[in-house]
C-alpha atoms as a PDB file:
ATOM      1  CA  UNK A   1       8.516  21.542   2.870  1.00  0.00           C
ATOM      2  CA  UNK A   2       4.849  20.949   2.619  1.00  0.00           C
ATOM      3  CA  UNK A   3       3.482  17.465   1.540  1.00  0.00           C
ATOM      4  CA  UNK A   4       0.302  15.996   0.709  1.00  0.00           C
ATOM      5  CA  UNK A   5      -0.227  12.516   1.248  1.00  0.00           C
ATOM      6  CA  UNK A   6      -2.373  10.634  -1.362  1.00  0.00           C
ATOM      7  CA  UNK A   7      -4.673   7.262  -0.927  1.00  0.00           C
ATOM      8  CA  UNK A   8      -4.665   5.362  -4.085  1.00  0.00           C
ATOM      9  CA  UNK A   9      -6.799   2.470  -5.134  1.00  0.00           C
ATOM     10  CA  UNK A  10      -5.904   0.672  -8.023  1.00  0.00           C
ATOM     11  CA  UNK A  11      -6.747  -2.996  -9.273  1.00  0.00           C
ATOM     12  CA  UNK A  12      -4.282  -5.782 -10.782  1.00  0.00           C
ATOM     13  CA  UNK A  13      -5.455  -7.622 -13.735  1.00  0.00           C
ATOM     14  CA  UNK A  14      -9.298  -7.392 -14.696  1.00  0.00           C
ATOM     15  CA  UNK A  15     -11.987  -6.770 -12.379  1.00  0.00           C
ATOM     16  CA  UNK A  16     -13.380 -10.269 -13.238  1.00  0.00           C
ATOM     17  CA  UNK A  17      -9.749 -12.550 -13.135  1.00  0.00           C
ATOM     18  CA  UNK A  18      -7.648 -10.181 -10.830  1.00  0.00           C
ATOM     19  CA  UNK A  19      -4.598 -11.127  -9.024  1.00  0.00           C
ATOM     20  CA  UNK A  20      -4.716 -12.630  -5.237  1.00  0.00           C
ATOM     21  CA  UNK A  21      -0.831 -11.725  -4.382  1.00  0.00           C
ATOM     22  CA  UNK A  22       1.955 -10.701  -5.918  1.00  0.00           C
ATOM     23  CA  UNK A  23       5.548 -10.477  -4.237  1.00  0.00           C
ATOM     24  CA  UNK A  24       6.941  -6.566  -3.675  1.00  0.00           C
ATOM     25  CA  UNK A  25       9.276  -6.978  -6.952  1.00  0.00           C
ATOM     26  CA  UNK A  26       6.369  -8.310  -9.148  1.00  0.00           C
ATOM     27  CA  UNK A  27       4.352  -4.848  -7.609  1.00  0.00           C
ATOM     28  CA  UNK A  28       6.746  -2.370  -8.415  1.00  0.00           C
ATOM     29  CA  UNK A  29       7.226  -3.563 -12.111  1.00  0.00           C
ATOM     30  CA  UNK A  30       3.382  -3.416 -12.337  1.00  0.00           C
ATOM     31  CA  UNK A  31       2.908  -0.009 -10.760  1.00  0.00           C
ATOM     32  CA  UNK A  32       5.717   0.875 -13.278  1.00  0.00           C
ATOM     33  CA  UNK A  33       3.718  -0.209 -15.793  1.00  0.00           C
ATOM     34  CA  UNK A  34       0.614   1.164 -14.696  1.00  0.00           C
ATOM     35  CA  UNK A  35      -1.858   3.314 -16.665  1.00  0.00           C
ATOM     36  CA  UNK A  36      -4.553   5.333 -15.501  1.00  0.00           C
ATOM     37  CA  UNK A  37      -7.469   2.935 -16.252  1.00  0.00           C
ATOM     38  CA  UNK A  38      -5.876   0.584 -13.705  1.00  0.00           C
ATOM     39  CA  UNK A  39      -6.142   3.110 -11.011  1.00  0.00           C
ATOM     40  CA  UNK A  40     -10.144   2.740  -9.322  1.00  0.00           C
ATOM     41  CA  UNK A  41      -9.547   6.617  -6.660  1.00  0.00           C
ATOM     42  CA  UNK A  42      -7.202   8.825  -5.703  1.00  0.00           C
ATOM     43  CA  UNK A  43      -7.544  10.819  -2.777  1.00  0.00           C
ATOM     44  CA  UNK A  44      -6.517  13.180  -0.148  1.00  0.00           C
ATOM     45  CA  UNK A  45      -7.891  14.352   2.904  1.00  0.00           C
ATOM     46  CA  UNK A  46     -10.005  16.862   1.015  1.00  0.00           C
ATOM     47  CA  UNK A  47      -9.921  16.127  -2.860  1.00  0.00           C
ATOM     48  CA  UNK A  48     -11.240  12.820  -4.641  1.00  0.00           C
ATOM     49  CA  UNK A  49     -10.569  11.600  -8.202  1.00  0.00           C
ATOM     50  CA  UNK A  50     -11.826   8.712 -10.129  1.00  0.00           C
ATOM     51  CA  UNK A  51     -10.627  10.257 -13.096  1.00  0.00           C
ATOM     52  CA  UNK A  52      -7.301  11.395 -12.443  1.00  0.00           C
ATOM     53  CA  UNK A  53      -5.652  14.326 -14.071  1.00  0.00           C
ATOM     54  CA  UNK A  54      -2.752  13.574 -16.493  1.00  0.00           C
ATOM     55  CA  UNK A  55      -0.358  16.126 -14.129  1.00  0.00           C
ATOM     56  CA  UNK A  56      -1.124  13.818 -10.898  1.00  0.00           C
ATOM     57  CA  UNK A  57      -1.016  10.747 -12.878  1.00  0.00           C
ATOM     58  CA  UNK A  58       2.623  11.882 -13.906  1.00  0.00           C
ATOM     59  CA  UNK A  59       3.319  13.011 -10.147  1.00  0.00           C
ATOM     60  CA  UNK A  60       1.894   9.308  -8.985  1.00  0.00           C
ATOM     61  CA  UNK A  61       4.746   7.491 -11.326  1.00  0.00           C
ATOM     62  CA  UNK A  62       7.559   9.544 -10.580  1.00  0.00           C
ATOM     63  CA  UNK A  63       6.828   8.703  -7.098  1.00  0.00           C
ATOM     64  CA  UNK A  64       6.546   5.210  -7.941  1.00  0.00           C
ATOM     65  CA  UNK A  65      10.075   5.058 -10.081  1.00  0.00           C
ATOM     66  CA  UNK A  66      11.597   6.307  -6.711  1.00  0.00           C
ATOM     67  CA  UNK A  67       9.478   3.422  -5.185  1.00  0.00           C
ATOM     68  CA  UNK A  68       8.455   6.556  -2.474  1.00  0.00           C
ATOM     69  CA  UNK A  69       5.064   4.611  -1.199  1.00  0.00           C
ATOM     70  CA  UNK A  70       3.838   1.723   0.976  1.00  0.00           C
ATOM     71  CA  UNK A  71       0.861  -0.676   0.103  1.00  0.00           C
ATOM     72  CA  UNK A  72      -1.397  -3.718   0.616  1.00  0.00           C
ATOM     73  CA  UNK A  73      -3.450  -5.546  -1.455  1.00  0.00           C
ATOM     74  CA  UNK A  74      -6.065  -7.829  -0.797  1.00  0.00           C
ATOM     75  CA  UNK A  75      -8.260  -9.817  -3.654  1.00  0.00           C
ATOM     76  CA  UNK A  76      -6.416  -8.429  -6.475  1.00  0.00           C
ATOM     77  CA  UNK A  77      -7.241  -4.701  -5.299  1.00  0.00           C
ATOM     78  CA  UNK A  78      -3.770  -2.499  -4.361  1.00  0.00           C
ATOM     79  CA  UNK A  79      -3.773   0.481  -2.198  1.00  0.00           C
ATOM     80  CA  UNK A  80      -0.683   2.923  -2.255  1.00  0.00           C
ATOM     81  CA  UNK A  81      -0.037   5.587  -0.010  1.00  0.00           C
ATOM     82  CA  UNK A  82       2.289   8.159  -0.487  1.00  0.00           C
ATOM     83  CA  UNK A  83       3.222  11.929   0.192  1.00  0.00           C
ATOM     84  CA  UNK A  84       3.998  14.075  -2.524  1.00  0.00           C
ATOM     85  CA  UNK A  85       5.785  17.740  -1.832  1.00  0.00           C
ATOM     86  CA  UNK A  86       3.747  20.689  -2.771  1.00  0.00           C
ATOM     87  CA  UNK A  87       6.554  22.796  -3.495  1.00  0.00           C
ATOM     88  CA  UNK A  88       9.485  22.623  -6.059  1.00  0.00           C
ATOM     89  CA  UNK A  89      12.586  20.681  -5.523  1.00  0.00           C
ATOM     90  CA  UNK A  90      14.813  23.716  -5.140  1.00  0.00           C
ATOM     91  CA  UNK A  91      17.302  24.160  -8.128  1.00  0.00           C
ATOM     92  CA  UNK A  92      20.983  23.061  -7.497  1.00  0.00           C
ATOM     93  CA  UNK A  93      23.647  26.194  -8.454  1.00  0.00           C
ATOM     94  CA  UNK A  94      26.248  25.729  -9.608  1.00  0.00           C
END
């Protein structure tokens, strides 16, 4: 199964007052609550978005329910990696 990994940059709390550090719990239930204006780029080794489509955006939070990335963050800016399969989860039969 083919999968792309993605680079995102996102930022916690204004760009003016932002967040120093937040504990792994306290980033998950942001990222859960994230919208797209929080997130700065997305990108991949060959595609770049500042204004991210609302079909990634949706692919970016269902990997983030199933808490499928890794991050830092420094000075209230958060950067998630994560891989996301290019092909269909195949269909159970039953």
């Amino acid at each position: 199964m083919k999968k792309l990994k993605f680079r995102i940059e996102a930022i916690i709390g204004d760009r003016y007052n932002s967040t120093v550090s937040l504990n792994k719990n306290e980033i998950h239930g942001w990222l859960l609550n994230m919208q797209k204006h929080d997130i700065l780029k997305v990108e991949t080794e060959n595609e770049y978005w500042e204004d991210v489509p609302e079909n990634l955006f949706e692919l970016l939070k269902t990997n983030i329910k199933n808490e499928n990335y890794e991050y830092t963050m420094a000075k209230g800016h958060l950067w998630l990696e994560m891989e996301i399969s290019l092909e269909p989860e195949p269909k159970e039969e039953s």
